[in-house]
PDB file of N, CA and C in Angstrom:
ATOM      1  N   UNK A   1     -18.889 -14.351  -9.290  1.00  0.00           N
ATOM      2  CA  UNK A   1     -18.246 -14.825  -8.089  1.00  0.00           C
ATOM      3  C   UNK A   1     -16.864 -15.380  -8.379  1.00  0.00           C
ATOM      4  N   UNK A   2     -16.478 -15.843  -9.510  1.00  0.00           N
ATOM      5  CA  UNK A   2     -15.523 -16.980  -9.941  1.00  0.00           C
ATOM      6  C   UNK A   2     -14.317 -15.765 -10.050  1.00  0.00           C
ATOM      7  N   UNK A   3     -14.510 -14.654 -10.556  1.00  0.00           N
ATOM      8  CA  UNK A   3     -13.909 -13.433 -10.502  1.00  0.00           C
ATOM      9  C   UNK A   3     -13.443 -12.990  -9.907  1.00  0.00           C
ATOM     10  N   UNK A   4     -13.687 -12.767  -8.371  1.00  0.00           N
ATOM     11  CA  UNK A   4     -13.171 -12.378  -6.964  1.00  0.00           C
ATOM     12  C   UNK A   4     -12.589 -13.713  -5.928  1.00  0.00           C
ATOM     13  N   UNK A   5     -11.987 -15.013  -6.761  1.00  0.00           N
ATOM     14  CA  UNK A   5     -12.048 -15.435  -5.857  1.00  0.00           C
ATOM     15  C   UNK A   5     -10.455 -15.204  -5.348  1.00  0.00           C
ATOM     16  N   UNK A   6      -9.602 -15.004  -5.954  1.00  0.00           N
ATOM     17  CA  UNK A   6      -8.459 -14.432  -4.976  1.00  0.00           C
ATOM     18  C   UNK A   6      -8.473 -13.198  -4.163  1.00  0.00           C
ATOM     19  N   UNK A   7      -9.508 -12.677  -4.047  1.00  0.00           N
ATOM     20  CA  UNK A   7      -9.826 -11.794  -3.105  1.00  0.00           C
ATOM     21  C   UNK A   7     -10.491 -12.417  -1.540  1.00  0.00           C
ATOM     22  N   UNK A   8     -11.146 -13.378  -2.449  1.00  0.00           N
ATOM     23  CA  UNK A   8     -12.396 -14.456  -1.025  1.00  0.00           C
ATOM     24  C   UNK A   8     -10.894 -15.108  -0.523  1.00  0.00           C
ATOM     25  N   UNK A   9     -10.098 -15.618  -1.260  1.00  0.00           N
ATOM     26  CA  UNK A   9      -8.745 -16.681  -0.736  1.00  0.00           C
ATOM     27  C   UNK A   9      -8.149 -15.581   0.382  1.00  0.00           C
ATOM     28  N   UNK A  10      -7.937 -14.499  -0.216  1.00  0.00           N
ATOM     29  CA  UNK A  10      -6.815 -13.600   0.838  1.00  0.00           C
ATOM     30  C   UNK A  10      -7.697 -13.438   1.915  1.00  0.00           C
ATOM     31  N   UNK A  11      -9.094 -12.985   1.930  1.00  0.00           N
ATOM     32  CA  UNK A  11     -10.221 -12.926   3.071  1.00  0.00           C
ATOM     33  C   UNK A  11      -9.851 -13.623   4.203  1.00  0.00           C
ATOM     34  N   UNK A  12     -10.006 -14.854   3.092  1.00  0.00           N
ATOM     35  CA  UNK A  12     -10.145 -15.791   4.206  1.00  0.00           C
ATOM     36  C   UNK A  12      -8.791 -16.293   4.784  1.00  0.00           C
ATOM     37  N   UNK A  13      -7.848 -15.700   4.355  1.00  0.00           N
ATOM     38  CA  UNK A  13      -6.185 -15.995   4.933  1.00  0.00           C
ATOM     39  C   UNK A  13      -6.917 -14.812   6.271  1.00  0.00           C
ATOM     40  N   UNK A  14      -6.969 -14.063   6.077  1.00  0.00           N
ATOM     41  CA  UNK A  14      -7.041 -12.547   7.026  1.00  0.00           C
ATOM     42  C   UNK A  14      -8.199 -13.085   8.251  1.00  0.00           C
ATOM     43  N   UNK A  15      -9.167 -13.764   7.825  1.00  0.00           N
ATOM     44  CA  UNK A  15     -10.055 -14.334   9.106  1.00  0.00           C
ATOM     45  C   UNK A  15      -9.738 -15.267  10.077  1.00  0.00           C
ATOM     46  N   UNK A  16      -8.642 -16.138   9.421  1.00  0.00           N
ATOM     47  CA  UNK A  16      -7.770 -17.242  10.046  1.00  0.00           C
ATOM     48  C   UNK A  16      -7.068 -16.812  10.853  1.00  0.00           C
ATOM     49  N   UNK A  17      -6.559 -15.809  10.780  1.00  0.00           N
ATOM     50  CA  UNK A  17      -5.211 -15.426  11.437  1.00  0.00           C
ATOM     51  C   UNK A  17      -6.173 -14.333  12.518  1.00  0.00           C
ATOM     52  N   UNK A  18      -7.514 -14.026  12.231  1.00  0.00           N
ATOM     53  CA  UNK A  18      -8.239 -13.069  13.349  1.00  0.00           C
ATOM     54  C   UNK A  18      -8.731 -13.538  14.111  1.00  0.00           C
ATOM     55  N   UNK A  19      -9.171 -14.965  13.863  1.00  0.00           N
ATOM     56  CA  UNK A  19     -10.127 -15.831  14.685  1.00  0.00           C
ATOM     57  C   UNK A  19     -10.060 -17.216  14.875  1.00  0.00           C
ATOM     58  N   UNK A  20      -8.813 -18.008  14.432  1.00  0.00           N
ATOM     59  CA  UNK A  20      -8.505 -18.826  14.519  1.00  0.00           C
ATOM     60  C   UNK A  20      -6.852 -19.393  15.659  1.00  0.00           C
ATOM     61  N   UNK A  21      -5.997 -18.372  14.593  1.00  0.00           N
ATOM     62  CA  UNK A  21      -4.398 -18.410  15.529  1.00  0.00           C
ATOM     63  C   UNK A  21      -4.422 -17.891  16.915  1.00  0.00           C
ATOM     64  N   UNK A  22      -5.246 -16.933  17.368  1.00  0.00           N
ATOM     65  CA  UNK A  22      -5.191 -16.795  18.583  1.00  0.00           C
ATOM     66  C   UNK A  22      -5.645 -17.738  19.463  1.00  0.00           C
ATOM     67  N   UNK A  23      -6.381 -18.400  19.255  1.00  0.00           N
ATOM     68  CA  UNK A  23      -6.341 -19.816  19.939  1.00  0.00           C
ATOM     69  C   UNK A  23      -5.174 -20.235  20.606  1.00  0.00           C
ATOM     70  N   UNK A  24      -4.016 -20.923  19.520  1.00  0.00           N
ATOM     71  CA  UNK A  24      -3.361 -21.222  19.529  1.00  0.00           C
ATOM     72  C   UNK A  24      -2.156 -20.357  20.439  1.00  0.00           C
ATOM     73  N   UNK A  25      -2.387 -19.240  21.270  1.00  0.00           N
ATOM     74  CA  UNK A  25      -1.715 -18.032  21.878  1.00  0.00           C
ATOM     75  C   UNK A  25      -1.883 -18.563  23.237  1.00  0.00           C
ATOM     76  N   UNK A  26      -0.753 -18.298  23.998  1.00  0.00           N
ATOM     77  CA  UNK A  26      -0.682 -18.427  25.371  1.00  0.00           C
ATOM     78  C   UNK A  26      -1.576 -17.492  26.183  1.00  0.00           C
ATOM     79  N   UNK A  27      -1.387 -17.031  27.634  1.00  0.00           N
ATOM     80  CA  UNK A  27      -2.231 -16.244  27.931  1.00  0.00           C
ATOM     81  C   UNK A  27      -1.417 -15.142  28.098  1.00  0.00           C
ATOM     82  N   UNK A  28      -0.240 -14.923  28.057  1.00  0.00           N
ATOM     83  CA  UNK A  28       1.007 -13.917  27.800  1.00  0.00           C
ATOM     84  C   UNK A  28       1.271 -13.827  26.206  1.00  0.00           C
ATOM     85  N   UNK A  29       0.878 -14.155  25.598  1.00  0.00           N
ATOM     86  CA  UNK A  29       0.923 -14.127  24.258  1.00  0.00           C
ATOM     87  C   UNK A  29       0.163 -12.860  23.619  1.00  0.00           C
ATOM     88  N   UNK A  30      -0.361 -12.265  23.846  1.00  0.00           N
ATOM     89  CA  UNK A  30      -1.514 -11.643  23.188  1.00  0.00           C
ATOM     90  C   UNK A  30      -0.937 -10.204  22.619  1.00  0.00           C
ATOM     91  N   UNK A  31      -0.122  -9.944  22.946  1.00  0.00           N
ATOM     92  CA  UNK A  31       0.869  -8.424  22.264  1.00  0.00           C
ATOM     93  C   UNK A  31       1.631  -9.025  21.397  1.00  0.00           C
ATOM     94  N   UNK A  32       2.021 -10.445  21.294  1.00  0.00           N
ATOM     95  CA  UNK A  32       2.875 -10.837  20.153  1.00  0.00           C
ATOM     96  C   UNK A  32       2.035 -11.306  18.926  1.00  0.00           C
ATOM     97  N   UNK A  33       1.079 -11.814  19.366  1.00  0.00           N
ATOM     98  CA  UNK A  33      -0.261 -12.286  18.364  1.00  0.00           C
ATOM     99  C   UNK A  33      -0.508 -10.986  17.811  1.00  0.00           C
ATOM    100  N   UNK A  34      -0.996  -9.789  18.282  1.00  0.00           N
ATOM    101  CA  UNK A  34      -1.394  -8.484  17.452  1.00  0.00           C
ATOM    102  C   UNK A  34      -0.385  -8.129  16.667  1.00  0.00           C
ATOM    103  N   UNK A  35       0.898  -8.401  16.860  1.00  0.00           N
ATOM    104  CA  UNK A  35       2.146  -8.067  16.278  1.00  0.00           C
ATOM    105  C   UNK A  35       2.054  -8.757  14.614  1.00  0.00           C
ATOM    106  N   UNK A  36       2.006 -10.248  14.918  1.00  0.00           N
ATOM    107  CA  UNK A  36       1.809 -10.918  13.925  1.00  0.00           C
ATOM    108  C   UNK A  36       0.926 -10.964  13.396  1.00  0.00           C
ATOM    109  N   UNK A  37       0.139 -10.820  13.781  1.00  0.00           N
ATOM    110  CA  UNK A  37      -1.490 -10.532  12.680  1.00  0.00           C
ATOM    111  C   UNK A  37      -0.932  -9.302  11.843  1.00  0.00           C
ATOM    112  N   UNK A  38      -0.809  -8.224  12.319  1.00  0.00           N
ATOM    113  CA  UNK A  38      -0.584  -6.940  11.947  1.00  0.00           C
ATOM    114  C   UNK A  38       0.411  -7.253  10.908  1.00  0.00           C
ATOM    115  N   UNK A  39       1.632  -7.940  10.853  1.00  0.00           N
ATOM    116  CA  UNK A  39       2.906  -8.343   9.666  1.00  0.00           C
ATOM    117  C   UNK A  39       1.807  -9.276   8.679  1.00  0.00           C
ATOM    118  N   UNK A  40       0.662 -10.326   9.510  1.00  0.00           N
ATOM    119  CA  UNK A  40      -0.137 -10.677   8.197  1.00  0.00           C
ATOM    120  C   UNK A  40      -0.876  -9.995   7.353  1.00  0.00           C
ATOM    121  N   UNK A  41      -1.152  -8.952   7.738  1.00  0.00           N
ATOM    122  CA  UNK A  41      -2.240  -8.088   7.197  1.00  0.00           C
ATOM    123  C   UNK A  41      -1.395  -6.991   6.213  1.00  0.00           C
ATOM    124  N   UNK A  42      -0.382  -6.691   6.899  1.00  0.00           N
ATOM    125  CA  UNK A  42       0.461  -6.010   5.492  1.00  0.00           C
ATOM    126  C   UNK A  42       0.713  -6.945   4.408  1.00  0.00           C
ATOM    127  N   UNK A  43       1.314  -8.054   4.830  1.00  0.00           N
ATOM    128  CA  UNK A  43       1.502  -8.993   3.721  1.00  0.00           C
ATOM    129  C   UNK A  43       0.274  -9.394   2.786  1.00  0.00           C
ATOM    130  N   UNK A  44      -0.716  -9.788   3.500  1.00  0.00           N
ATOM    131  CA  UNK A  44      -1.565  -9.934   2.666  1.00  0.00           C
ATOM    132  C   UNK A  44      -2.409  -8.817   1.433  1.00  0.00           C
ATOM    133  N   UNK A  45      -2.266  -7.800   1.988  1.00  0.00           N
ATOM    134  CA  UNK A  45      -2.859  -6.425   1.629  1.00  0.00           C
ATOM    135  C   UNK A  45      -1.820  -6.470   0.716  1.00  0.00           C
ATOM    136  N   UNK A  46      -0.687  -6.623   0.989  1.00  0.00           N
ATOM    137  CA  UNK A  46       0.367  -6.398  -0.532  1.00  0.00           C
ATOM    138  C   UNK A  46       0.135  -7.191  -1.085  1.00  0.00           C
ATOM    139  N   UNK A  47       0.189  -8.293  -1.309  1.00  0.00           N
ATOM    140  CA  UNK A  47      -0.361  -9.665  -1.999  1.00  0.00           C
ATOM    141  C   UNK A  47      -1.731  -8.960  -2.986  1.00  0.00           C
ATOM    142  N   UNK A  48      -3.110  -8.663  -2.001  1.00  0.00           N
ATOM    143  CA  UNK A  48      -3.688  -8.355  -2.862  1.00  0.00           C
ATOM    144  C   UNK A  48      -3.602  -7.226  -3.788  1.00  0.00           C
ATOM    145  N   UNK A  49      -2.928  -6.391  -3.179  1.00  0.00           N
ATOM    146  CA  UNK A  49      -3.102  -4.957  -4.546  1.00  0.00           C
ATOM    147  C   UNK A  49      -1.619  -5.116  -5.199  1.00  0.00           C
ATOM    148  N   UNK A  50      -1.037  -6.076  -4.926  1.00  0.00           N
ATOM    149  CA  UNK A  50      -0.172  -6.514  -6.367  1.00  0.00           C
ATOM    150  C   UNK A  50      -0.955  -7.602  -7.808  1.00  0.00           C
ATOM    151  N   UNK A  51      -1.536  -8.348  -6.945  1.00  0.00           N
ATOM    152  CA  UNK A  51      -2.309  -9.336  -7.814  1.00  0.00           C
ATOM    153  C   UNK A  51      -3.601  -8.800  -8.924  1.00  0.00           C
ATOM    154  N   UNK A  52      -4.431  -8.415  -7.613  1.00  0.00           N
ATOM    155  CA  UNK A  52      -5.820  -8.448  -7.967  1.00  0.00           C
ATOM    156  C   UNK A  52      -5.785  -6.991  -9.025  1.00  0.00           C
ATOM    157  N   UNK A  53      -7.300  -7.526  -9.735  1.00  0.00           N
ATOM    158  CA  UNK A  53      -7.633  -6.382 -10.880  1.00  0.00           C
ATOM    159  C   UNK A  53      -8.861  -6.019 -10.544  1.00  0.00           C
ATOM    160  N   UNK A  54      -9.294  -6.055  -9.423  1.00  0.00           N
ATOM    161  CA  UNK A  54     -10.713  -5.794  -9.334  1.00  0.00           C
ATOM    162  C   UNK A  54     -10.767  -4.351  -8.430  1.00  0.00           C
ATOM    163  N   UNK A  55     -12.049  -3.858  -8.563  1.00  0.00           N
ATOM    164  CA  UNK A  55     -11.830  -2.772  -7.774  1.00  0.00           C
ATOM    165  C   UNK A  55     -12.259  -3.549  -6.312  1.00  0.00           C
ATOM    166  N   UNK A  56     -12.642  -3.833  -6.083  1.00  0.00           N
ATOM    167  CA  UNK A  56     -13.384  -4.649  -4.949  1.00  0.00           C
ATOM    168  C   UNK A  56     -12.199  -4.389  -3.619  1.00  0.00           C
ATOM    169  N   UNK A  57     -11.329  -4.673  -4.264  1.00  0.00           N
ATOM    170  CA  UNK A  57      -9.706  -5.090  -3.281  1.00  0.00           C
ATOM    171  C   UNK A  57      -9.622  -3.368  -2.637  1.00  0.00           C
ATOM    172  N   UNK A  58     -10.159  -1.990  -2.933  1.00  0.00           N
ATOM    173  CA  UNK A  58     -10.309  -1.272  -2.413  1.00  0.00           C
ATOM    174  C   UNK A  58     -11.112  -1.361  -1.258  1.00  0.00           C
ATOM    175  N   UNK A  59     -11.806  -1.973  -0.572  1.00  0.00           N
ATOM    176  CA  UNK A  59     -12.566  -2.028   0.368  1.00  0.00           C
ATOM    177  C   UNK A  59     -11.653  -3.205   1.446  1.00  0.00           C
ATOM    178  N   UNK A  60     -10.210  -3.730   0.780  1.00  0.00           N
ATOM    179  CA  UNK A  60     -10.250  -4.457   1.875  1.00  0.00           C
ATOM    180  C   UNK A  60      -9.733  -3.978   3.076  1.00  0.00           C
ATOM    181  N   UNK A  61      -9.141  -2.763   2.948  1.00  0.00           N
ATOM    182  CA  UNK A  61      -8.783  -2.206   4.267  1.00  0.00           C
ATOM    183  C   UNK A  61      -9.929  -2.098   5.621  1.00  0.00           C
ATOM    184  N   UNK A  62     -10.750  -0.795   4.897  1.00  0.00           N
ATOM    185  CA  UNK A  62     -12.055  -1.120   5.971  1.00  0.00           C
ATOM    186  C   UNK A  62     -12.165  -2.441   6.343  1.00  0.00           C
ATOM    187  N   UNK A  63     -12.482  -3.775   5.439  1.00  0.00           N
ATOM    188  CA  UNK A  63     -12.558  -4.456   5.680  1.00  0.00           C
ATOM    189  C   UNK A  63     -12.051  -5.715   6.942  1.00  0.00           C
ATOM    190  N   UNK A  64     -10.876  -5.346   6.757  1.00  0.00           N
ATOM    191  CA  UNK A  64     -10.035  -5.881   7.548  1.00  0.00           C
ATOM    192  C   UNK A  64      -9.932  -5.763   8.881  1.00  0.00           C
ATOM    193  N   UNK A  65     -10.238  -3.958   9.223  1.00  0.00           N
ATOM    194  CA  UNK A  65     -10.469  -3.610  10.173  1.00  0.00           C
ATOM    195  C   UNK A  65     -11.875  -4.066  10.545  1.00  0.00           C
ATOM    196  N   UNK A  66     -13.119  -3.591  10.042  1.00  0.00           N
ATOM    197  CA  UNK A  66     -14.493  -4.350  10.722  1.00  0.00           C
ATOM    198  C   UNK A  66     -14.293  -6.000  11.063  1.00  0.00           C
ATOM    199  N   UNK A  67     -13.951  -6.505  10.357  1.00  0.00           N
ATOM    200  CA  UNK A  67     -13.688  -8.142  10.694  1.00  0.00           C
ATOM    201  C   UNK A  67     -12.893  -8.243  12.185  1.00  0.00           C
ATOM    202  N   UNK A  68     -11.827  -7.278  12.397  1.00  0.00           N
ATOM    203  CA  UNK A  68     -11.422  -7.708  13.822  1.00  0.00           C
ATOM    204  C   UNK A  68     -11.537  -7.309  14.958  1.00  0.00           C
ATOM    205  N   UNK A  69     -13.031  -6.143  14.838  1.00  0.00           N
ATOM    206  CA  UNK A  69     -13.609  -5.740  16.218  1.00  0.00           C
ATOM    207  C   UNK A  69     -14.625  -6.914  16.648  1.00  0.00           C
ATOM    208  N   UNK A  70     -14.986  -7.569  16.348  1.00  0.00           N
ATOM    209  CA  UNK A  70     -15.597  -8.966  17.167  1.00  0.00           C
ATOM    210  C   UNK A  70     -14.849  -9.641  17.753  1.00  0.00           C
ATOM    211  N   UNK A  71     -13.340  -9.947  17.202  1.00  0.00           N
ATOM    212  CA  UNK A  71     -12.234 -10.670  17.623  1.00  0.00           C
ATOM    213  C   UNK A  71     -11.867 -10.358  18.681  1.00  0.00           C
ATOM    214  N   UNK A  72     -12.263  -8.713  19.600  1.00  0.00           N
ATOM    215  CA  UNK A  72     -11.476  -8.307  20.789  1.00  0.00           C
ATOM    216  C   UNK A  72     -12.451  -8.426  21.475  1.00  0.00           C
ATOM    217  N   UNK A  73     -14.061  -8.784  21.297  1.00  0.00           N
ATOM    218  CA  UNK A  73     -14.590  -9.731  22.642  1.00  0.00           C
ATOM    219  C   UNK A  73     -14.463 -10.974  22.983  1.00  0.00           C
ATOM    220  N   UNK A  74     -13.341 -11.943  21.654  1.00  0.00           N
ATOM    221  CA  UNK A  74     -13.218 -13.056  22.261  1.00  0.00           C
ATOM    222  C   UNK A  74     -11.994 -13.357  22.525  1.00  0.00           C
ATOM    223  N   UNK A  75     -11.262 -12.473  22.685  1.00  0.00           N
ATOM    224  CA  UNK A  75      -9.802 -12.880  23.107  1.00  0.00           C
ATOM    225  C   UNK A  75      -9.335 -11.873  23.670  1.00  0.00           C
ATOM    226  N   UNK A  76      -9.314 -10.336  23.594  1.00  0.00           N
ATOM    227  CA  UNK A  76      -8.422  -9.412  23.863  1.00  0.00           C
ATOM    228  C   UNK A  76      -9.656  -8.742  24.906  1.00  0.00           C
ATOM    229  N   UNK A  77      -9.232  -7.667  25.499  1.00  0.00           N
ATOM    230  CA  UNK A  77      -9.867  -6.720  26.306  1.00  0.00           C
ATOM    231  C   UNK A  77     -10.194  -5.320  25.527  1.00  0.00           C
ATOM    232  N   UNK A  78     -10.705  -4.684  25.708  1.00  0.00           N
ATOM    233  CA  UNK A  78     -11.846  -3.541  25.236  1.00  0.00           C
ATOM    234  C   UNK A  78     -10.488  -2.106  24.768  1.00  0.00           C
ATOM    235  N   UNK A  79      -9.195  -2.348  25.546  1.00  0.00           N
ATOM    236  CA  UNK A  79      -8.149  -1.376  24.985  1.00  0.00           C
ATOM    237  C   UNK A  79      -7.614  -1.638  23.183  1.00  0.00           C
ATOM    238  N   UNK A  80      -8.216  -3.422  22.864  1.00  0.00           N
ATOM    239  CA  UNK A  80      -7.520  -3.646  21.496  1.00  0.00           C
ATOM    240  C   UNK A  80      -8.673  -2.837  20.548  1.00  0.00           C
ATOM    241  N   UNK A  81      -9.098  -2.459  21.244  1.00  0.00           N
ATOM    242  CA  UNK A  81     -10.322  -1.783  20.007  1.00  0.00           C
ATOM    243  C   UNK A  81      -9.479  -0.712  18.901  1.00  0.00           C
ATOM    244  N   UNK A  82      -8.380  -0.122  19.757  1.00  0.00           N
ATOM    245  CA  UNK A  82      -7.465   0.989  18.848  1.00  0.00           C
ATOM    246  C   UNK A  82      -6.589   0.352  17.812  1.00  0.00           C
ATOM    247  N   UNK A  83      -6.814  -1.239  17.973  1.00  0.00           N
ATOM    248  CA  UNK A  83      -5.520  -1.652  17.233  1.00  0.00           C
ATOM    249  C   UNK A  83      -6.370  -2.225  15.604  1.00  0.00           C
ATOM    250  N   UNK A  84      -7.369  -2.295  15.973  1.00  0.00           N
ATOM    251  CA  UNK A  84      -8.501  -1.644  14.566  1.00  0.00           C
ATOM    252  C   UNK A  84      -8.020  -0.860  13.428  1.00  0.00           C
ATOM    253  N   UNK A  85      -7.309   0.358  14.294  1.00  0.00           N
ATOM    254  CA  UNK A  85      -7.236   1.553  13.523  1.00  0.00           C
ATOM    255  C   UNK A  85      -5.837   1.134  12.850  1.00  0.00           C
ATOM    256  N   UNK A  86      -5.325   0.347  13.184  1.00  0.00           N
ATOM    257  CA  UNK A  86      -3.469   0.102  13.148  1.00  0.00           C
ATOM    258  C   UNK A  86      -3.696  -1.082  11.507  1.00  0.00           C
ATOM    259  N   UNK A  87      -4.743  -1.685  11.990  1.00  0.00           N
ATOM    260  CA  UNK A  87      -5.078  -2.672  10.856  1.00  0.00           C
ATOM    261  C   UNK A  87      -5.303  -1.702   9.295  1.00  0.00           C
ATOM    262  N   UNK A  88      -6.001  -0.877   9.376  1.00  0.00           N
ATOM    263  CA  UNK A  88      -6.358  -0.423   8.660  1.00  0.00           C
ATOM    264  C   UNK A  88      -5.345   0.850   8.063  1.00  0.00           C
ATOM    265  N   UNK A  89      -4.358   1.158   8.854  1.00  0.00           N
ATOM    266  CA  UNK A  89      -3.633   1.618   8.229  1.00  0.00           C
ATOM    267  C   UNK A  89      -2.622   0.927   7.831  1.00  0.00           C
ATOM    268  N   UNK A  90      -2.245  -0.232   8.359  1.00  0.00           N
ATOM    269  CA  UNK A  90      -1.167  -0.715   7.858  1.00  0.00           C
ATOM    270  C   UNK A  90      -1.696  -1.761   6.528  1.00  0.00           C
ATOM    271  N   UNK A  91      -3.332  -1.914   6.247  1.00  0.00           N
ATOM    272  CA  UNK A  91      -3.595  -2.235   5.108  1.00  0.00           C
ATOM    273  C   UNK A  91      -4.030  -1.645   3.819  1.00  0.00           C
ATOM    274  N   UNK A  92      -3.658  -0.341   4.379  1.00  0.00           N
ATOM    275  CA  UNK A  92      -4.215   0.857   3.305  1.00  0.00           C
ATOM    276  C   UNK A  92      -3.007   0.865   2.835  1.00  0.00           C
ATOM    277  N   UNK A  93      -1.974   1.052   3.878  1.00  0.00           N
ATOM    278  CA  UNK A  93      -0.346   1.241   2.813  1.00  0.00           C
ATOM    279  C   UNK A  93       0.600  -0.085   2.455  1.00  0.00           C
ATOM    280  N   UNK A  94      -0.348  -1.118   2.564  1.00  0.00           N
ATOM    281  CA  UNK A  94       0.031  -2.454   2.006  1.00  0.00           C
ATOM    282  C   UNK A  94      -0.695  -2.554   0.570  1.00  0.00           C
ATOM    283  N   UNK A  95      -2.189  -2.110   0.756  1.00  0.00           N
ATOM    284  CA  UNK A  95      -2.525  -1.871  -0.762  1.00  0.00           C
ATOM    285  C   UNK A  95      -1.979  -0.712  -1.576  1.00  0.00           C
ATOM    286  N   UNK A  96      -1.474   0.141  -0.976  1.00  0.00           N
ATOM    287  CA  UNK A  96      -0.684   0.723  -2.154  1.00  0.00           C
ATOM    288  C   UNK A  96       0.862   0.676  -2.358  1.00  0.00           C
ATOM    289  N   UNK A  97       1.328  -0.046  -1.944  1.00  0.00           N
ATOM    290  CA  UNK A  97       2.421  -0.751  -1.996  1.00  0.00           C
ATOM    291  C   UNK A  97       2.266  -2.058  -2.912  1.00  0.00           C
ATOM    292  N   UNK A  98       1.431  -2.653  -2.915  1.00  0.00           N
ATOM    293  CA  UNK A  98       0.801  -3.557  -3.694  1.00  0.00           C
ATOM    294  C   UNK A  98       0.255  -3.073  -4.937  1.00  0.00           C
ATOM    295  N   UNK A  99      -0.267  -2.000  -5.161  1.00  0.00           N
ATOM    296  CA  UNK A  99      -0.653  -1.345  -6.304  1.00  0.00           C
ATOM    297  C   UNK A  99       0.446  -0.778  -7.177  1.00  0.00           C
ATOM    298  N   UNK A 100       1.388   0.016  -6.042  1.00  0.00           N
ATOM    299  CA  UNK A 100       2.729   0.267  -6.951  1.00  0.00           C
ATOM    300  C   UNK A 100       3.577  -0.728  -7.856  1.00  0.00           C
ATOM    301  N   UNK A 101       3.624  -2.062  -7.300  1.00  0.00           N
ATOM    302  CA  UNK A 101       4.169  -2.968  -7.470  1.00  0.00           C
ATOM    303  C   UNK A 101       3.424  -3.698  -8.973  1.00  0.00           C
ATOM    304  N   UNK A 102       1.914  -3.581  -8.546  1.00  0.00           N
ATOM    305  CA  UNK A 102       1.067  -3.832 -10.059  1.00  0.00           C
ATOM    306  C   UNK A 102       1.549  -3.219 -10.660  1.00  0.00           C
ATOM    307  N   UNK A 103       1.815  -1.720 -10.990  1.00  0.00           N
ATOM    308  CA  UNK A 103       1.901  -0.575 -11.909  1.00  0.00           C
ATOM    309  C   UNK A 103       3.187  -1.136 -12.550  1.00  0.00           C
ATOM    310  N   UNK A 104       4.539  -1.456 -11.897  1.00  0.00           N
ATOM    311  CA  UNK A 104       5.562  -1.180 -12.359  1.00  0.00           C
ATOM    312  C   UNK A 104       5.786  -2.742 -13.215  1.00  0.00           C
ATOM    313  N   UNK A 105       5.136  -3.617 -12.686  1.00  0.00           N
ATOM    314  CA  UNK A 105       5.146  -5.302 -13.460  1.00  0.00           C
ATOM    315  C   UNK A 105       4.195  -4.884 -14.464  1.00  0.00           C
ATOM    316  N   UNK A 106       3.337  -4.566 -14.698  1.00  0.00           N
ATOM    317  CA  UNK A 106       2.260  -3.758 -15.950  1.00  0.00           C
ATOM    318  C   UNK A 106       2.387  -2.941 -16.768  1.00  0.00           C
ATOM    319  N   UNK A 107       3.734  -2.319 -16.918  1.00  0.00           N
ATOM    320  CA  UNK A 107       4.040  -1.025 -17.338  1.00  0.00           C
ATOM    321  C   UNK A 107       4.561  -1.246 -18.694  1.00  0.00           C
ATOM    322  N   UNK A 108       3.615  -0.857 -19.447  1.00  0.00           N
ATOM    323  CA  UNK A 108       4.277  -0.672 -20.677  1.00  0.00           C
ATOM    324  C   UNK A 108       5.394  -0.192 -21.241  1.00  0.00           C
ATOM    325  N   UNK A 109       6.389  -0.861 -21.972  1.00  0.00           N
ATOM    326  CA  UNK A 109       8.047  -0.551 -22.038  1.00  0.00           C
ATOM    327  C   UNK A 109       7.768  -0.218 -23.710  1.00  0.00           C
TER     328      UNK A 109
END
């Protein structure tokens, strides 16, 4: 467990910002909140596949995306279900943007 825990840290950055900050959103707010989640989720996704050495950090895309289809019965309406798909791509090419970034700080000279 002690192994993955900068993976559990970024998690749990990514659950905060799914189920917590929208709170904090007006009731006109809610296209700017997906906006910013979405800039967190690249960031974080780069964060992890620059850092992490585990394979584990491959699953966080799916991941990311399953975690925020519960989030659109408590705040958004039944159209954010597509923005699922937006998560997950914009954390698939945050982890490999993040992976590139491992490669080239790792690279034997």
């Amino acid at each position: 467990m002690k192994k993955y825990i900068v993976e559990i840290i970024i998690f749990c950055i990514q659950l905060f910002m799914f189920y917590i900050s929208p709170l904090f959103a007006g009731p006109t707010d809610g296209m700017g909140m997906v906006v910013l989640i979405l800039l967190v989720t690249l960031i974080l996704s780069v964060l992890l596949g620059s850092i992490s050495k585990n394979k584990i950090k491959y699953f966080y895309p799916a991941a990311a995306a399953a975690v925020f289809l519960p989030s659109v019965f408590l705040y958004y309406n039944g159209t954010a279900f597509m923005h699922a798909i937006w998560y997950f791509v914009v954390s698939a090419a945050g982890m490999l943007v993040g992976m590139i970034i491992f490669k080239a700080l790792h690279r034997k000279s």
